[in-house]
Protein backbone atom coordinates (compact mmCIF):
# COMPACT_ATOMS: atom_id res chain seq x y z
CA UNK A 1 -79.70 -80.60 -2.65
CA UNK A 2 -79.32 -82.58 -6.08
CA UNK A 3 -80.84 -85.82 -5.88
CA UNK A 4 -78.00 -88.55 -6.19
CA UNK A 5 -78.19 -91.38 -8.86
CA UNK A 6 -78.64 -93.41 -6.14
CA UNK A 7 -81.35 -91.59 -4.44
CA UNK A 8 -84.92 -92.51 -5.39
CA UNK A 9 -87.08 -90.48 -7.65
CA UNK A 10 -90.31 -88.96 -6.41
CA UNK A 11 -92.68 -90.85 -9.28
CA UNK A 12 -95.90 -88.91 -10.01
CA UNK A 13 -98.70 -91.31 -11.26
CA UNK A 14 -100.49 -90.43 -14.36
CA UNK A 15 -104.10 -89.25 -14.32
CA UNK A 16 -106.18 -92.24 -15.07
CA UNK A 17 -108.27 -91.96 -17.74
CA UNK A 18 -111.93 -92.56 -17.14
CA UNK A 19 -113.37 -96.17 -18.70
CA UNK A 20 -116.39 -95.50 -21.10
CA UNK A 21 -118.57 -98.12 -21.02
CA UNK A 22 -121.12 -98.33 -24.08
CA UNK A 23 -124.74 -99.66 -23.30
CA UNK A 24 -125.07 -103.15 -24.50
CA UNK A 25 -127.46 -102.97 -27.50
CA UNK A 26 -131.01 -104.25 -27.00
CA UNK A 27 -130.90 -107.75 -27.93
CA UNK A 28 -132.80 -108.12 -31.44
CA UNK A 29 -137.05 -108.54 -31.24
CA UNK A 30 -138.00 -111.92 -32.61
CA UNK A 31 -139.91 -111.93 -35.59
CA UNK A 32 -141.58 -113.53 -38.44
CA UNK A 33 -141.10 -113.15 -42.28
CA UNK A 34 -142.87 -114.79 -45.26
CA UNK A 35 -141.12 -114.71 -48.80
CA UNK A 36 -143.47 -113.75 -51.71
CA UNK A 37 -143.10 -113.48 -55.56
CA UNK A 38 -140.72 -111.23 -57.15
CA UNK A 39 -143.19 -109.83 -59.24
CA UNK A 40 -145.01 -108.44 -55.89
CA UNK A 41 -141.86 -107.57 -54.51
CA UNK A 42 -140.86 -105.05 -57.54
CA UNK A 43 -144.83 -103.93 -57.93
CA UNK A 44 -144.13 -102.85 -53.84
CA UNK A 45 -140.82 -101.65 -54.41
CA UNK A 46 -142.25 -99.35 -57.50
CA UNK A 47 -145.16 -97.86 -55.71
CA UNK A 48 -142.56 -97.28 -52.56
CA UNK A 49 -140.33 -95.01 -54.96
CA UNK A 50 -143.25 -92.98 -56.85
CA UNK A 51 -145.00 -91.99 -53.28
CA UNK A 52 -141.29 -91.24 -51.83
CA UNK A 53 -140.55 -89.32 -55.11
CA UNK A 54 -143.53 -87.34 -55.55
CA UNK A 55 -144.32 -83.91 -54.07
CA UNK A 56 -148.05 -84.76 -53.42
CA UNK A 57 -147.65 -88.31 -52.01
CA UNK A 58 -151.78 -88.73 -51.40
CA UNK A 59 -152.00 -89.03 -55.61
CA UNK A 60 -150.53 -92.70 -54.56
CA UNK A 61 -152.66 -93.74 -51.58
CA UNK A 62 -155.02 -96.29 -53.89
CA UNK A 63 -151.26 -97.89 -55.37
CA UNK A 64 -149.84 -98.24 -51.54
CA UNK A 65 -153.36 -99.12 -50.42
CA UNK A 66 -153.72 -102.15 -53.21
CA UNK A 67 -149.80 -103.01 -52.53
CA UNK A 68 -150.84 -103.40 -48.46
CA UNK A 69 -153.44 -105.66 -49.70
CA UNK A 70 -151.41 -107.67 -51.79
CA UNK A 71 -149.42 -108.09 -49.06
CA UNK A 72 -151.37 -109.03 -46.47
CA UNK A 73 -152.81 -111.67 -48.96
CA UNK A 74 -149.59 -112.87 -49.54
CA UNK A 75 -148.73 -112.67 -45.77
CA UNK A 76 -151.62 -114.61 -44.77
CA UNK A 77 -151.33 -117.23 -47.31
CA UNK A 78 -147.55 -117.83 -46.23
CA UNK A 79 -148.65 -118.47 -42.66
CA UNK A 80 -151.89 -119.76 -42.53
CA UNK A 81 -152.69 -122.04 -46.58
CA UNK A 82 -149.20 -122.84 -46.67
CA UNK A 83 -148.87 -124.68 -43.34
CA UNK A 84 -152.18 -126.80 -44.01
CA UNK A 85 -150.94 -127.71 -47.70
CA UNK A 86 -147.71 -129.25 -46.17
CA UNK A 87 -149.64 -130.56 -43.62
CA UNK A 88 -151.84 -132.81 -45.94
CA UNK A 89 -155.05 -131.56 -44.21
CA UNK A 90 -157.31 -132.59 -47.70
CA UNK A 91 -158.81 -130.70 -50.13
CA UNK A 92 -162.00 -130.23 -48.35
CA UNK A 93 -159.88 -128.57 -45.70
CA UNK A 94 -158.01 -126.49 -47.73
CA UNK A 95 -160.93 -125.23 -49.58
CA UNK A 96 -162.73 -123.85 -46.80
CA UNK A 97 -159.80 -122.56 -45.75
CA UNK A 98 -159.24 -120.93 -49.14
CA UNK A 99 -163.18 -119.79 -49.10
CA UNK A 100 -162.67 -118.27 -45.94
CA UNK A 101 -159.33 -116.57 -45.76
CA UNK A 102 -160.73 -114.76 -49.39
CA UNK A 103 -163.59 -113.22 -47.21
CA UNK A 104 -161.27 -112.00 -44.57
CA UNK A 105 -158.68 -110.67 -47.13
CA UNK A 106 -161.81 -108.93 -48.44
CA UNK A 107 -162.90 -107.52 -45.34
CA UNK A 108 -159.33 -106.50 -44.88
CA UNK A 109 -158.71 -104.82 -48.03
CA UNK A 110 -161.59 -102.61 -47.90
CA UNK A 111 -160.44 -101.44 -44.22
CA UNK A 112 -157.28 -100.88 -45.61
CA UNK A 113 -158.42 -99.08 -48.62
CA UNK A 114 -160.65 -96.92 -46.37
CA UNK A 115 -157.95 -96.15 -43.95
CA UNK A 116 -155.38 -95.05 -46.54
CA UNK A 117 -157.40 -93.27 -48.17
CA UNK A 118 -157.63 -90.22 -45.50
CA UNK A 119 -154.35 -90.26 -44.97
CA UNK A 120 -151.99 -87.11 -45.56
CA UNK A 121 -148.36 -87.04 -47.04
CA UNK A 122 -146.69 -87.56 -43.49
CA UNK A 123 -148.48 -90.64 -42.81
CA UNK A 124 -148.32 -92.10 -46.47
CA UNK A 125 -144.49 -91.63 -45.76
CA UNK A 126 -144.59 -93.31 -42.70
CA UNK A 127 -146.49 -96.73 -43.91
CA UNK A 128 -143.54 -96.58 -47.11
CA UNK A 129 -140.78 -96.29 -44.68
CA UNK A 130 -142.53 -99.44 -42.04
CA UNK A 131 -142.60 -101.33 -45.32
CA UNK A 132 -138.86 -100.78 -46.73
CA UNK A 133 -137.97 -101.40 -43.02
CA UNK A 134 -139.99 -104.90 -42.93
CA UNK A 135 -138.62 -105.74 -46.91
CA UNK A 136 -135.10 -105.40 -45.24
């Protein structure tokens, strides 16, 4: 029998399409940064490209290893002498600070030096690639 125009229509519902729901991104880490000299920051971004470049990375482990230093020196100087300079702690302060924080940088650079220096192109690769990550 034909359905009359004033008969009502059989309606079919549409398949619903299924809601994709994205993960909410982690919310960002909190972190610290410390601005240093341009001329350390193109030094770091030179020995970055020659490791990344060459075939035989390990011919650049004493560069990274002296650029790590430079920037922990840097680093440390940013956190630790800054703070008590703006603080007006006195020069007697700040000097034994200063004496002190150049016998832990040395400490630390020859512990970085000597871990650097065993490692292989892989790991080399991997310090470049923490560094670029940290510069960014």
């Amino acid at each position: 029998m034909p359905a009359s125009p004033k008969s009502p229509t059989k309606r079919v519902a549409a398949p619903r399409a299924k809601r994709v729901v994205k993960a909410a991104a982690p919310p960002p880490k909190p972190f610290l940064r410390f601005y240093h000299s341009e001329s350390l920051r193109e030094k770091t971004l030179d020995v970055l490209d020659a490791l990344e470049e060459a075939q035989d990375s390990t011919r650049h482990r004493a560069a990274l290893a002296d650029v790590v230093v430079e920037l922990t020196r840097s680093g440390l100087d940013y956190y630790f002498l800054r703070p008590l300079k703006l603080a007006k702690v006195g020069f007697f302060v700040e000097q034994s600070a200063n004496l002190g924080m150049a016998g832990a940088t040395q400490v630390l650079g020859s512990v970085i030096r000597t871990v650097m220096s065993g490692m292989d192109n892989s790991q080399l690769r991997a310090v470049c690639n923490h560094i670029r990550q940290l510069m960014t």
